[in-house]
Protein backbone atom coordinates (compact mmCIF):
# COMPACT_ATOMS: atom_id res chain seq x y z
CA UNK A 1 -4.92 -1.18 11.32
CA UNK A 2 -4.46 -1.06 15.18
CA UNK A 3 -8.27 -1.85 15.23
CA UNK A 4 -8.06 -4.60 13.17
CA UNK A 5 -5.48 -6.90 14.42
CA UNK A 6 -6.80 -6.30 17.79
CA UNK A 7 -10.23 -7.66 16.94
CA UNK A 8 -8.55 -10.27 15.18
CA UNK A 9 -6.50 -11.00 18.42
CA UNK A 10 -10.16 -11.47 20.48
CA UNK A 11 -11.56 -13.52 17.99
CA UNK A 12 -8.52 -16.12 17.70
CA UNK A 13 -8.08 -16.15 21.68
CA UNK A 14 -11.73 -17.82 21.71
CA UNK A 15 -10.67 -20.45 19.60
CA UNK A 16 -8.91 -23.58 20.43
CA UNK A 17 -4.97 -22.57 21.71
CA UNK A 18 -2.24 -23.55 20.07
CA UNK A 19 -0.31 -26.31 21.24
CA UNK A 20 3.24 -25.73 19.56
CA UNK A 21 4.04 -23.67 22.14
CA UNK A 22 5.60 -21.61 19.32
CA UNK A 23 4.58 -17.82 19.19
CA UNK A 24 5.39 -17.54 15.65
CA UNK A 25 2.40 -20.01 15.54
CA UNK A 26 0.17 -18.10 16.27
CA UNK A 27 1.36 -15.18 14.41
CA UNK A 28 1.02 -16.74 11.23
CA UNK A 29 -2.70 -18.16 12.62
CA UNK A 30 -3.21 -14.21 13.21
CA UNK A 31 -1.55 -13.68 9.77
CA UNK A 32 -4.12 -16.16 8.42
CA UNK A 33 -7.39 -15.19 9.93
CA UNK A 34 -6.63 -11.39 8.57
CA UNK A 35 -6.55 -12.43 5.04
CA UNK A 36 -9.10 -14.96 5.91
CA UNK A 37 -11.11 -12.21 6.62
CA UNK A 38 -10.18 -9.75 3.82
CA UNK A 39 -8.94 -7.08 6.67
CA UNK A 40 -5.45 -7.59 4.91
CA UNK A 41 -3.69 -9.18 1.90
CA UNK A 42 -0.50 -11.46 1.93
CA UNK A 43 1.27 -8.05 0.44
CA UNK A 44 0.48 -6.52 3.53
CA UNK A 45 1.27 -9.01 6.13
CA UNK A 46 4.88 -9.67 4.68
CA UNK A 47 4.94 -5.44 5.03
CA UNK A 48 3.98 -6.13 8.62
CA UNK A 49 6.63 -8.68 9.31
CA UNK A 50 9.28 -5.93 7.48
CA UNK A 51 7.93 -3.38 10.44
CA UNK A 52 6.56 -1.46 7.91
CA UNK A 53 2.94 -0.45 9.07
CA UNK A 54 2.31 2.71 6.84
CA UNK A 55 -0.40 2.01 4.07
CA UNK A 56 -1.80 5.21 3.48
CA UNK A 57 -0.52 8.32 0.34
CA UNK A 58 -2.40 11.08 0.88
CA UNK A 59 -5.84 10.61 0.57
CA UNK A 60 -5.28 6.96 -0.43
CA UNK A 61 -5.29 3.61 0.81
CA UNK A 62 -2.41 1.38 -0.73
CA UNK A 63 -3.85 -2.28 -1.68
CA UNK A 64 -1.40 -4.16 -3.41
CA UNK A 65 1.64 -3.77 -5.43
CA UNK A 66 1.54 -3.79 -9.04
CA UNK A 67 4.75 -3.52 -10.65
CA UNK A 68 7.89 -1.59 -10.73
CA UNK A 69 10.29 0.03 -12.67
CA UNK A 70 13.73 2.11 -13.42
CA UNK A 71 11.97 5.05 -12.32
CA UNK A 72 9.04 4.03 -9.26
CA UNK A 73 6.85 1.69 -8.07
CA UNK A 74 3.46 1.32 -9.00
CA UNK A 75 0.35 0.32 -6.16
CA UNK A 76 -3.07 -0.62 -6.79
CA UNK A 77 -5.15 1.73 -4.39
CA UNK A 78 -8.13 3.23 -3.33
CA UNK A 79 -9.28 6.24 -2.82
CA UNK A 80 -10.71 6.84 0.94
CA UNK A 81 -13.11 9.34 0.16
CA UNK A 82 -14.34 8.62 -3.49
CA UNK A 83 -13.91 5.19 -3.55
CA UNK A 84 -12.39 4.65 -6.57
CA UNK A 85 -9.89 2.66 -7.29
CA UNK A 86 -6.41 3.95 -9.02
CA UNK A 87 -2.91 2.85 -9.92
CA UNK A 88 -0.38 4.80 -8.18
CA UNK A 89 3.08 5.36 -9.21
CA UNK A 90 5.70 6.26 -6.16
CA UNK A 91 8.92 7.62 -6.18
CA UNK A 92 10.45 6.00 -3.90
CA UNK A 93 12.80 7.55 -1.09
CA UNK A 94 15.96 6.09 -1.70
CA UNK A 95 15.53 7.49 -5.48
CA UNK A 96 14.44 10.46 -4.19
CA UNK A 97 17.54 12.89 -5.62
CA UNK A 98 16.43 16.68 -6.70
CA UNK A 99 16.89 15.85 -10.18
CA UNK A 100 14.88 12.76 -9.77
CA UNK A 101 12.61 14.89 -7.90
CA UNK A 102 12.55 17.49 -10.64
CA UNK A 103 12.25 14.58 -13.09
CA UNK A 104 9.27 12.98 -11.91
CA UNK A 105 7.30 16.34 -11.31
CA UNK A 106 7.68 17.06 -15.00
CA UNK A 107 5.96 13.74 -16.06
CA UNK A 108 3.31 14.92 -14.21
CA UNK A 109 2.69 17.81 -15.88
CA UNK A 110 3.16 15.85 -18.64
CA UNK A 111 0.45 13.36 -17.96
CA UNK A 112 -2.38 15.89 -16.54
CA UNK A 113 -2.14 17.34 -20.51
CA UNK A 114 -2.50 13.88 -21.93
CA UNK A 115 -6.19 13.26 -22.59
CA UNK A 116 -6.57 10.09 -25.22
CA UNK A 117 -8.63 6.90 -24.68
CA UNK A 118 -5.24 4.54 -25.65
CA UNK A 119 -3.64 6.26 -22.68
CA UNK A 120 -4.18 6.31 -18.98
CA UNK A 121 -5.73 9.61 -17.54
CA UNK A 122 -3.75 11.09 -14.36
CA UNK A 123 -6.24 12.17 -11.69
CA UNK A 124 -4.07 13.16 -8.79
CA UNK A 125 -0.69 13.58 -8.23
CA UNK A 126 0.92 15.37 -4.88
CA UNK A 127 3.65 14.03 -1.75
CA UNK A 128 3.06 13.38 1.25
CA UNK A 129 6.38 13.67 2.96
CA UNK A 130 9.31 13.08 1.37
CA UNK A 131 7.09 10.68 -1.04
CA UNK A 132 5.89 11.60 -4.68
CA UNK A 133 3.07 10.05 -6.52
CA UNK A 134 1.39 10.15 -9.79
């Protein structure tokens, strides 16, 4: 990510300066030219501006959000290695209890014995951290 945004940095100091005078400026120029780009998606640049910088479960890469619900949120992502992409459901922290904890792990199970073609296959589950996924 570091990578990224610093190549993205050379690149826009080449091109014509802003004349706002207004850093945020050329933030949201830098903003711009990453999804320009397709280094990062709008999802990910409003993460940025939260301070949140982690985009990475195990051994995948978090694209975009999906969805959510009374029990997780769900992430479109991609696996690093095999290239495939997934939907990931996430427990998030601040649900996080032991019997939420307990809870989720159990729908797991559940899933990984599910096999019908009406029904979405697990392929991976595990935490990395404090963090759950399915």
């Amino acid at each position: 990510m570091k990578n990224l945004c610093l190549a993205a940095r050379a690149e826009q100091s080449t091109s014509a300066p802003s004349t706002d005078g207004d850093s945020s400026g050329g933030e949201r120029d830098l903003a711009a030219l990453l999804i320009e780009r397709g280094w990062l998606k709008p999802w990910h640049v409003e993460q940025l501006k939260a301070g949140r910088t982690k985009f990475n479960l195990g051994p995948y890469r978090i694209l975009d959000p999906i969805g959510q619900g009374g029990m997780g949120h769900v992430f479109r992502g991609e696996h690093r290695l095999m290239g495939r992409v997934v939907a990931i459901k996430v427990l998030p922290q601040h649900k996080s209890s032991p019997e939420a904890i307990d809870s989720f792990m159990r729908e797991i199970r559940v899933q990984a014995q599910l096999d019908h073609e009406n029904l979405v296959r697990a392929y991976d589950a595990g935490y990395e951290g404090n963090v759950y996924f399915l």
